[in-house]
Protein backbone atom coordinates (compact mmCIF):
# COMPACT_ATOMS: atom_id res chain seq x y z
CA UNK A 1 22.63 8.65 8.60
CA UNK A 2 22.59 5.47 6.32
CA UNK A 3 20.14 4.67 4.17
CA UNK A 4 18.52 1.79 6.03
CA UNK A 5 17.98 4.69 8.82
CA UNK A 6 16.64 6.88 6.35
CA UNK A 7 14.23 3.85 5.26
CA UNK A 8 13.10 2.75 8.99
CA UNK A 9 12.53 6.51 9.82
CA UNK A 10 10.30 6.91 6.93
CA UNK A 11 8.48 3.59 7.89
CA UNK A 12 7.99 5.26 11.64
CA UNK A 13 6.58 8.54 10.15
CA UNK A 14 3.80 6.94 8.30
CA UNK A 15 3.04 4.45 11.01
CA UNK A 16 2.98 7.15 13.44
CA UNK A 17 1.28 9.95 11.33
CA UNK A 18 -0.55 7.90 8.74
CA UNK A 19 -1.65 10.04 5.40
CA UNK A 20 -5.14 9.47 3.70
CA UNK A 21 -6.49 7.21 6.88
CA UNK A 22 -9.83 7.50 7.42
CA UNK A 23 -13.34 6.90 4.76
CA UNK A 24 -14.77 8.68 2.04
CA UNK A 25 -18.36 9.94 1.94
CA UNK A 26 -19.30 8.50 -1.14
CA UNK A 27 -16.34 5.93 -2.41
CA UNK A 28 -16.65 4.90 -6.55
CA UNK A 29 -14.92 1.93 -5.27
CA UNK A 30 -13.93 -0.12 -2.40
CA UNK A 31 -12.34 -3.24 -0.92
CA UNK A 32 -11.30 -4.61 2.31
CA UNK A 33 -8.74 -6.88 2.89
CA UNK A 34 -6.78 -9.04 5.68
CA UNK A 35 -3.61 -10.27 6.61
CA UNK A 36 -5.10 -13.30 9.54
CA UNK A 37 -1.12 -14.27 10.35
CA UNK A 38 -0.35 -10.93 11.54
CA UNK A 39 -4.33 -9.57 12.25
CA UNK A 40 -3.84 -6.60 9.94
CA UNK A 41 -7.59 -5.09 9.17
CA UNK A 42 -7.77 -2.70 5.78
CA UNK A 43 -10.68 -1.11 3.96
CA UNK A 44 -9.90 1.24 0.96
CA UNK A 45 -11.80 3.85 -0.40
CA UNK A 46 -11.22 5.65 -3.62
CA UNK A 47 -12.71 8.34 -5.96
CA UNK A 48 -11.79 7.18 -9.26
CA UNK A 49 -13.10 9.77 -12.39
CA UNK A 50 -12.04 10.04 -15.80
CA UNK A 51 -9.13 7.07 -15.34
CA UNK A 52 -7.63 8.58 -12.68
CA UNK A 53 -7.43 8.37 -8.31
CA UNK A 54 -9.18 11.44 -7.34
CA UNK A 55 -8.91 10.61 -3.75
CA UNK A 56 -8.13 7.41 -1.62
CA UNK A 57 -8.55 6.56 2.00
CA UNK A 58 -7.37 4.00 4.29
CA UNK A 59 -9.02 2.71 7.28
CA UNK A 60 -8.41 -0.42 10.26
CA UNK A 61 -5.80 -1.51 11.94
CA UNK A 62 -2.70 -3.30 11.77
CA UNK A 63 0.55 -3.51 12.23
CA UNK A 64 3.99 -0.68 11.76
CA UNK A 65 4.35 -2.22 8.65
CA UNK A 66 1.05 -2.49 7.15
CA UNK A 67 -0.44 1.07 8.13
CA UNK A 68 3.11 2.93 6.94
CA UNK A 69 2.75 0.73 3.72
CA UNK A 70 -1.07 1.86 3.26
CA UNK A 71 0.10 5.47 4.03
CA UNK A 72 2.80 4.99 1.80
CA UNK A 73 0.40 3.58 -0.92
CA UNK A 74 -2.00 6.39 -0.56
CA UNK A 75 0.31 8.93 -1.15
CA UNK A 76 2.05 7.30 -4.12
CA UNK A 77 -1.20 6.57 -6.24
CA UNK A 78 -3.11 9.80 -5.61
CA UNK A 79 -3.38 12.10 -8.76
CA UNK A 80 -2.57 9.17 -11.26
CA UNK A 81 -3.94 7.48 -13.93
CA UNK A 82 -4.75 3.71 -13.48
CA UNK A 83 -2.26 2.37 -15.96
CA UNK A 84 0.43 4.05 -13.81
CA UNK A 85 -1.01 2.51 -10.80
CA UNK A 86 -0.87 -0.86 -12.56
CA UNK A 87 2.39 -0.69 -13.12
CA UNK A 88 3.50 0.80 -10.07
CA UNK A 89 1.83 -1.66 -8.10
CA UNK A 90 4.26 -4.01 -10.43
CA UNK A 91 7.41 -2.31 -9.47
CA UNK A 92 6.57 -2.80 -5.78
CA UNK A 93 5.29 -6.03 -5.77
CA UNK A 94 8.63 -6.79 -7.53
CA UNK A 95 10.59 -4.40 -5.15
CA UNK A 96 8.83 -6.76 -2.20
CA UNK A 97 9.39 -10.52 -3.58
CA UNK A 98 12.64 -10.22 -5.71
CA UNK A 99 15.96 -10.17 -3.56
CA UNK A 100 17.37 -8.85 -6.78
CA UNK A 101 15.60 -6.25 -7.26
CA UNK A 102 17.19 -2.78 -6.85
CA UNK A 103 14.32 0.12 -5.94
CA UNK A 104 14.30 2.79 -8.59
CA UNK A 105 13.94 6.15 -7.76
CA UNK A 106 10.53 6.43 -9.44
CA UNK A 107 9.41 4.51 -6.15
CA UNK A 108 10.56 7.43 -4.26
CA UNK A 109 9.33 6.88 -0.36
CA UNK A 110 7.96 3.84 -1.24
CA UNK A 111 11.65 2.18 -1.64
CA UNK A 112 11.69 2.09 2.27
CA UNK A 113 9.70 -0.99 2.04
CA UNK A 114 12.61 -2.59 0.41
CA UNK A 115 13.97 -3.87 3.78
CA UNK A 116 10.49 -6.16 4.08
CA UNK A 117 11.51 -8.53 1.75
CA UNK A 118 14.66 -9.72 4.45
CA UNK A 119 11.41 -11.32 6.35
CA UNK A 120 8.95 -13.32 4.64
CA UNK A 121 6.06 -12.62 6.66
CA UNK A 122 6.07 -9.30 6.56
CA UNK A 123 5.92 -9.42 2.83
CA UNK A 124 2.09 -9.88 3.17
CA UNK A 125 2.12 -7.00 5.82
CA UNK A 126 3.32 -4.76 3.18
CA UNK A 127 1.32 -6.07 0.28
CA UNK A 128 -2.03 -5.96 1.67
CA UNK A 129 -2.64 -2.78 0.77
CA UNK A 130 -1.63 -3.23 -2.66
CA UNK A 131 -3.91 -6.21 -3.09
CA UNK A 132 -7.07 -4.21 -2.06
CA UNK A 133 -5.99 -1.56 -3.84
CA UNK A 134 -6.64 -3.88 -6.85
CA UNK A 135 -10.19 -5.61 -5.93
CA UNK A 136 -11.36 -2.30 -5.34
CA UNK A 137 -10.33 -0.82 -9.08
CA UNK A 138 -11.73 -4.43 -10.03
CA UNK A 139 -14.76 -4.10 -8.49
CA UNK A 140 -14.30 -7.52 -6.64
CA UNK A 141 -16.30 -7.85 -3.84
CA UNK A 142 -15.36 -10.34 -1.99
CA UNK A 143 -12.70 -9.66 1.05
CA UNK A 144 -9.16 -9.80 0.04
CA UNK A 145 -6.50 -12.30 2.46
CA UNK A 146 -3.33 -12.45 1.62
CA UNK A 147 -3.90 -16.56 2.93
């Protein structure tokens, strides 16, 4: 098995099995965002104490893409502090816009995103999460598009 294999099966795992979907009975924060090219639907909820994701859930619908990416997300940001959140969320924005850029294995499961960036559009599939992610630790709440 190759790696882009590896990469598409993990993609197809979260898709079909999606971690952390669902809401959270009392969320500190919250966002929703869209993606209207593609019809992607995303609310986040997180428990955020002392600096650090508690708990996060992921809710709506959307494309293979967007749900394994929000899966993905969920898993990768659970446990840690918002500074390394912050600058994860760097890496993979970089990882997602930058034909350059190599994944590091700090990304871990989230490097089978990489393949995205070969088609523009799906970019903002794979980002949308990301970007709510962000106006909810902001507190922003107006929706978030990635228009």
């Amino acid at each position: 098995m190759n790696l882009a294999d590896l990469y598409r099966d993990v993609i197809v795992d979260h898709n079909r099995h999606p971690r952390n979907f669902g809401s959270l009975p009392q969320p500190s924060h919250h966002a929703e965002g869209s993606n209207p090219l593609c019809g992607d639907q995303l609310k986040v909820s997180l428990d955020v104490a002392d600096g650090v994701i508690r708990d996060i859930r992921c809710e709506g619908r959307g494309c293979a893409i967007s749900t394994a990416s929000a899966s993905l997300m969920s898993e990768a940001v659970k446990g840690h502090t918002l500074d390394e959140v912050a600058a994860l969320f760097g890496e993979v924005h970089h990882m997602l816009t930058s034909q350059e850029a190599i994944p590091g294995p700090q990304l871990g499961k989230l490097a089978a995103l990489s393949g995205v960036r070969e088609f523009p559009a799906r970019v903002k599939c794979a980002s949308l999460c990301w970007h709510t992610l962000n106006a909810a630790l902001a507190g922003d709440a107006a929706p978030v598009t990635t228009e």
